[in-house]
Structure formats: structure tokens, C-alpha cells
N, C-alpha and C. Protein backbone atom coordinates (compact mmCIF):
# COMPACT_ATOMS: atom_id res chain seq x y z
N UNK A 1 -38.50 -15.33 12.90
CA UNK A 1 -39.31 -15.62 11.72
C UNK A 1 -39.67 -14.30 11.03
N UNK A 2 -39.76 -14.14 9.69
CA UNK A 2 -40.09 -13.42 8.74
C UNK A 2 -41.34 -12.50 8.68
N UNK A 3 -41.45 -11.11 8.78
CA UNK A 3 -43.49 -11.33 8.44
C UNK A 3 -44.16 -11.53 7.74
N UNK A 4 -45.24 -11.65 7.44
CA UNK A 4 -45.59 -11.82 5.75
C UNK A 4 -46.55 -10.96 6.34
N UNK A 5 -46.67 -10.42 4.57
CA UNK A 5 -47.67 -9.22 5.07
C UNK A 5 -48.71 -9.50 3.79
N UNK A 6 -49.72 -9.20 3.12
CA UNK A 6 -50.65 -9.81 2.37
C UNK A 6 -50.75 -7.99 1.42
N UNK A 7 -50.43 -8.30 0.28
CA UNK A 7 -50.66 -6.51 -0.48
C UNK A 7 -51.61 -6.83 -1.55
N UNK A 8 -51.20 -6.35 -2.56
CA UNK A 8 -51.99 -6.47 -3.84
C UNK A 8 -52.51 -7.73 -4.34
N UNK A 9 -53.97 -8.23 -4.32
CA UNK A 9 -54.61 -9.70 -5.18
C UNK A 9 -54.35 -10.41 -4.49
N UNK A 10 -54.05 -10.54 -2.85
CA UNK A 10 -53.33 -11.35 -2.21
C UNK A 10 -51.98 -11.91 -2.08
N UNK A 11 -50.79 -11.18 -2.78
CA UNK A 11 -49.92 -11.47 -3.24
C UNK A 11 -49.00 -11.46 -1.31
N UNK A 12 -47.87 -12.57 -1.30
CA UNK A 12 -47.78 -12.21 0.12
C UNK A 12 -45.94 -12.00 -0.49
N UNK A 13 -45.46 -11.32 0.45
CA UNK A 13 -44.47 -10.64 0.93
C UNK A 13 -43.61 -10.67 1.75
N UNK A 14 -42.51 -11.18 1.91
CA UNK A 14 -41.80 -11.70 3.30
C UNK A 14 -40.40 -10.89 2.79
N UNK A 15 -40.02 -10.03 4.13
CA UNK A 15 -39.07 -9.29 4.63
C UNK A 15 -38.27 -10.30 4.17
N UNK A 16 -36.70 -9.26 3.85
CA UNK A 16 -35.83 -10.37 3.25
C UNK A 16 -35.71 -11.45 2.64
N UNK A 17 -36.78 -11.50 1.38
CA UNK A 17 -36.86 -12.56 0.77
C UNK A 17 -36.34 -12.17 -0.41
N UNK A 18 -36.65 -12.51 -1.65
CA UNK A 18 -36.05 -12.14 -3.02
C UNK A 18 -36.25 -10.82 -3.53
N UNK A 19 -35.69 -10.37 -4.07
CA UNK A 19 -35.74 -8.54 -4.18
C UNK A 19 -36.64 -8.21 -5.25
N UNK A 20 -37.59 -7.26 -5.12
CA UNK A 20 -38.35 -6.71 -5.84
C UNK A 20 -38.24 -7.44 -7.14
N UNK A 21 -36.54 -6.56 -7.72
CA UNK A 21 -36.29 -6.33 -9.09
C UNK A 21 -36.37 -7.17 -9.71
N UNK A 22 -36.27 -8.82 -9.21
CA UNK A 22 -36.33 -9.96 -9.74
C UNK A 22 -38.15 -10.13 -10.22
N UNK A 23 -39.17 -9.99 -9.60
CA UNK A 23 -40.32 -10.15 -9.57
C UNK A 23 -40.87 -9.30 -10.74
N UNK A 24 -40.27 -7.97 -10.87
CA UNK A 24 -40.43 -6.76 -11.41
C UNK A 24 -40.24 -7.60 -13.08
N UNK A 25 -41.41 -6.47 -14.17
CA UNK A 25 -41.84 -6.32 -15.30
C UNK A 25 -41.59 -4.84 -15.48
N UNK A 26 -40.96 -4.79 -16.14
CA UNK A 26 -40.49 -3.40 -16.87
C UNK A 26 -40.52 -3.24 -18.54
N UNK A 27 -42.03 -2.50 -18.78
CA UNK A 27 -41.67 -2.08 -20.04
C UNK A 27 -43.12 -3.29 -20.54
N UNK A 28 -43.91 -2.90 -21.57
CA UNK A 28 -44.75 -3.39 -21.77
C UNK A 28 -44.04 -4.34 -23.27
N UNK A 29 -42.91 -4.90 -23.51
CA UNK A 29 -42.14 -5.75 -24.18
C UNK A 29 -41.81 -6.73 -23.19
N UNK A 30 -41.39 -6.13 -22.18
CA UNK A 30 -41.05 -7.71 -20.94
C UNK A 30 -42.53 -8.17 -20.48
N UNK A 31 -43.87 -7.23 -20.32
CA UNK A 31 -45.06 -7.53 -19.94
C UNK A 31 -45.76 -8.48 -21.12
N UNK A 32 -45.37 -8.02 -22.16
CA UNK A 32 -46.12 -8.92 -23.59
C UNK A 32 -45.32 -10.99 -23.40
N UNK A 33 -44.20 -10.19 -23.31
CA UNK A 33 -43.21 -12.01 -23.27
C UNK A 33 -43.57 -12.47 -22.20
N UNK A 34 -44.04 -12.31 -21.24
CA UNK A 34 -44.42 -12.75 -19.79
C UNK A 34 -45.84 -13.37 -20.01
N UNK A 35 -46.71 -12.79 -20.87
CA UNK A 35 -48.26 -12.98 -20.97
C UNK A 35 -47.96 -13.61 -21.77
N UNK A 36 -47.46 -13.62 -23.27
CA UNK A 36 -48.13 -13.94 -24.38
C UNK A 36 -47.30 -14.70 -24.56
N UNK A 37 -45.50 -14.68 -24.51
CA UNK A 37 -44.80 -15.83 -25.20
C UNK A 37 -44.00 -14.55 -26.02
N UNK A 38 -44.23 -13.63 -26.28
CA UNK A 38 -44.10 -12.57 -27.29
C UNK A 38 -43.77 -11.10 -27.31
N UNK A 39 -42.44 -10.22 -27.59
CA UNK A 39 -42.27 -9.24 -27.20
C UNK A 39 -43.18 -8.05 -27.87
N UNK A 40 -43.21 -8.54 -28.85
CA UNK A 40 -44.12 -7.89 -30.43
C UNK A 40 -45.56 -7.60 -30.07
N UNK A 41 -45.79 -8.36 -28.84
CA UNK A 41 -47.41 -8.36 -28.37
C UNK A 41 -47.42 -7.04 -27.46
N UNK A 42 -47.09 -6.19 -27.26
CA UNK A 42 -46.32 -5.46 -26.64
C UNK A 42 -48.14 -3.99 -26.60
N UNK A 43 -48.78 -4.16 -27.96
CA UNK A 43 -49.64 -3.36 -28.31
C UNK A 43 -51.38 -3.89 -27.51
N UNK A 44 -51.14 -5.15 -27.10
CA UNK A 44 -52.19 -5.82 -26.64
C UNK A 44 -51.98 -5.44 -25.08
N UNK A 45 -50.44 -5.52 -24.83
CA UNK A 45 -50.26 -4.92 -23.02
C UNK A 45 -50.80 -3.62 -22.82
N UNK A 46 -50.62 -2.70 -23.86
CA UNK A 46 -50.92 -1.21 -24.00
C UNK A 46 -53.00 -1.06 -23.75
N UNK A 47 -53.46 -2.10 -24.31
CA UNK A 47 -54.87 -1.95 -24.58
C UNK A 47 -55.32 -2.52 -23.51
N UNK A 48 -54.71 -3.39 -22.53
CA UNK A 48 -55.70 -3.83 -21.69
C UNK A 48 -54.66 -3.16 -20.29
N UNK A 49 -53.56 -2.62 -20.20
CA UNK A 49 -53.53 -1.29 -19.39
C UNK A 49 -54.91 -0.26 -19.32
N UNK A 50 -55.28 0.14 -21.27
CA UNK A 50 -55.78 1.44 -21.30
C UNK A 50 -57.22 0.89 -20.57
N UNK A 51 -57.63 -0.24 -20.91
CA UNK A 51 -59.00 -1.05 -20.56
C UNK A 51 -59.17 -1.06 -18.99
N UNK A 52 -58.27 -1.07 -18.18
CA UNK A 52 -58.37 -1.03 -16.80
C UNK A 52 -58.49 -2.36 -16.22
N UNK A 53 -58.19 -2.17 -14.82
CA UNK A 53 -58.87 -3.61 -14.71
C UNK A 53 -57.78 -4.94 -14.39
N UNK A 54 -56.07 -4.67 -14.35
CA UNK A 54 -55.00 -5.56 -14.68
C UNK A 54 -54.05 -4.43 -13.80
N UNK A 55 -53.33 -5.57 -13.47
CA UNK A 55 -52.71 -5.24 -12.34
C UNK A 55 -51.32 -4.45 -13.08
N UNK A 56 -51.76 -3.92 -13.95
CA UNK A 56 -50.18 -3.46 -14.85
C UNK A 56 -50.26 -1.56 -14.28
N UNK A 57 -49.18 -1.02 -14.45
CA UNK A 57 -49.66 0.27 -13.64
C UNK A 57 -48.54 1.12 -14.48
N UNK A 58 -48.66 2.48 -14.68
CA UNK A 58 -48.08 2.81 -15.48
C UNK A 58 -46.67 3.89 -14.65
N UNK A 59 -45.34 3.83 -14.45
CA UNK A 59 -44.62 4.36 -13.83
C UNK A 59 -44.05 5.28 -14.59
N UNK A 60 -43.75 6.48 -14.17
CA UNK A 60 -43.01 7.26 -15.08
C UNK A 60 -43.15 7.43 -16.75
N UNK A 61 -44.06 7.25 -17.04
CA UNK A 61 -44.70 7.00 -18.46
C UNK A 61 -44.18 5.20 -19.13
N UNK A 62 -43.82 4.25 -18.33
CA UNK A 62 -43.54 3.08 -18.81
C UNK A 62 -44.03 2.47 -17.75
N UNK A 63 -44.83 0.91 -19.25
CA UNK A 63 -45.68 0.65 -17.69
C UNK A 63 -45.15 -0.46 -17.20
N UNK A 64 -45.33 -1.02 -16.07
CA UNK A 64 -44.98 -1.68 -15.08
C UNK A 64 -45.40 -2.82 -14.68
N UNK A 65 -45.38 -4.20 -14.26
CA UNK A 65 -46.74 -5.30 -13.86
C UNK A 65 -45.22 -5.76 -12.79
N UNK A 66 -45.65 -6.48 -11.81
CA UNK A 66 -45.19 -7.77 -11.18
C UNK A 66 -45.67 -9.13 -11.44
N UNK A 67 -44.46 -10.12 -12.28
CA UNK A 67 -44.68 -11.34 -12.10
C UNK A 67 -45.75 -11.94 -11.40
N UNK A 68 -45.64 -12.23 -10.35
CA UNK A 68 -46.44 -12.70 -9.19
C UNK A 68 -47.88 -12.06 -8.76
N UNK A 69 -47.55 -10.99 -9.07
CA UNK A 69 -49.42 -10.48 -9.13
C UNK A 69 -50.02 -10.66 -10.75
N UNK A 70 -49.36 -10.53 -11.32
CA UNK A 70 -50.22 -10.54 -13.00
C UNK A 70 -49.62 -12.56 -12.99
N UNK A 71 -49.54 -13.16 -12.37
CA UNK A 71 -49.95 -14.64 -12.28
C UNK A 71 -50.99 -14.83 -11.93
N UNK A 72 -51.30 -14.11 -10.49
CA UNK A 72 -52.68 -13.91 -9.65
C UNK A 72 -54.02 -13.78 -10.32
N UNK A 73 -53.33 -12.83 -11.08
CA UNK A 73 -54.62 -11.59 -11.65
C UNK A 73 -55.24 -12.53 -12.65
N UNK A 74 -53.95 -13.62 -13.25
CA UNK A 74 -54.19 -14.50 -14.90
C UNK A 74 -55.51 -15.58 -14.36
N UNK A 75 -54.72 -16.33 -13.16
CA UNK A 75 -55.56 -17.20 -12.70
C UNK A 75 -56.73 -16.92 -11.92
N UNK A 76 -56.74 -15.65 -11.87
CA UNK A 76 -58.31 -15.38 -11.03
C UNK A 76 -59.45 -14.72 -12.13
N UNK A 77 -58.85 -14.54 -13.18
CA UNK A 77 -59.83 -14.43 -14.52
C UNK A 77 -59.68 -15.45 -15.29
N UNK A 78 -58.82 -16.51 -15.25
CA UNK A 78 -59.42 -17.76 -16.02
C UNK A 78 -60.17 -18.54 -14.98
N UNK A 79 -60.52 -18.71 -13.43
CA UNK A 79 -61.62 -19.04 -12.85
C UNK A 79 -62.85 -18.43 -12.88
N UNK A 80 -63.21 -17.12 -13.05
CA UNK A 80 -64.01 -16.42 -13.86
C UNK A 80 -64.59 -16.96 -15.20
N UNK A 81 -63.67 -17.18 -15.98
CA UNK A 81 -63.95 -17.97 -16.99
C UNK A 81 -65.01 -19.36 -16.78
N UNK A 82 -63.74 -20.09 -16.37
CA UNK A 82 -64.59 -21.31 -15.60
C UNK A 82 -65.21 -21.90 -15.06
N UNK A 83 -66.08 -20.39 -14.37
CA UNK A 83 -66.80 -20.84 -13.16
C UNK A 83 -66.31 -21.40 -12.06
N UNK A 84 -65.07 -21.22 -11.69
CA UNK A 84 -64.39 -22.13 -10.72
C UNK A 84 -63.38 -21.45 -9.72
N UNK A 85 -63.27 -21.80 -8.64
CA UNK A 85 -62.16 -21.17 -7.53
C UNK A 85 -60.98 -21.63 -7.77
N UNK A 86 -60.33 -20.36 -7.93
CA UNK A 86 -58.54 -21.04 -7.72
C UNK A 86 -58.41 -21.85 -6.16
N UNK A 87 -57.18 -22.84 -6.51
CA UNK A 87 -56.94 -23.04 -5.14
C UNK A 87 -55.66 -22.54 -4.51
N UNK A 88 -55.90 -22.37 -2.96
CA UNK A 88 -55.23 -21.23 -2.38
C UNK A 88 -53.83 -22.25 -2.61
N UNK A 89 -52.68 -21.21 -2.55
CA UNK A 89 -51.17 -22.04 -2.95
C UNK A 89 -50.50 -21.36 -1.34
């Protein structure tokens, strides 16, 4: 059996499972279409990078998010919102 190991926002991790690169957000144009619907939104990824606080991280001067944690990150500030607990998946 696999390990899972628990990293960032709770995000879990299993050896030999699907490769990074697939999960991977590159470029705050693939981070805008991922959030917003929109590549053009691209200036709103830039401001709430600069704002802190979002799991987006800046690599080599281009910034960076994972799918699966900036899902995390979405639904644990719209329960914030709501007053309400995500439920565990």
C-alpha cells in the first residue's frame, strides 16, 4: 500500500500517484482560468499573490498555485464566508 502523507491545507499525497505536473498551475494566466473562468483575469491573481494569504507562491519570478490546494484554500474561505465547516472528502 501507498503512503499518504498530509502537506500543504491538508492536501494528501500518495507515492506513485498522478504526477505533480498534471496538478501544477503555471503562470498567473493558467491561475486566473482556473479561479475565474478567465485568462485576462490574470491581474487579480497578481493582487491577491501580492495580498498574501493564498496558496499561490511565486517560482523563479512566475507564479505558481496547485490545483488541489487552491481548491482547498477556495473552499475553506467560502466556509469562512458562511460560517460553516467544509466537509472532510
Amino acid at each position: 500500500m501507498a503512503e499518504v502523507e498530509t502537506g500543504i491545507m491538508g492536501a494528501e499525497s500518495v507515492e506513485d500517484a498522478t504526477p505533480l505536473s498534471l496538478d501544477m498551475l503555471d503562470g498567473a494566466r493558467a491561475i486566473a482560468k482556473e479561479m475565474f473562468g478567465d485568462p485576462t483575469k490574470s491581474r487579480r491573481v497578481h493582487y491577491l499573490h501580492d495580498k498574501g494569504g493564498t496558496p499561490i507562491v511565486k517560482m523563479g519570478g512566475r507564479l505558481m498555485a496547485r490545483r488541489s490546494v487552491l481548491r482547498k484554500w477556495w473552499e475553506m474561505k467560502e466556509a469562512e464566508a458562511l460560517g460553516t465547516i467544509p466537509e472532510e472528502t
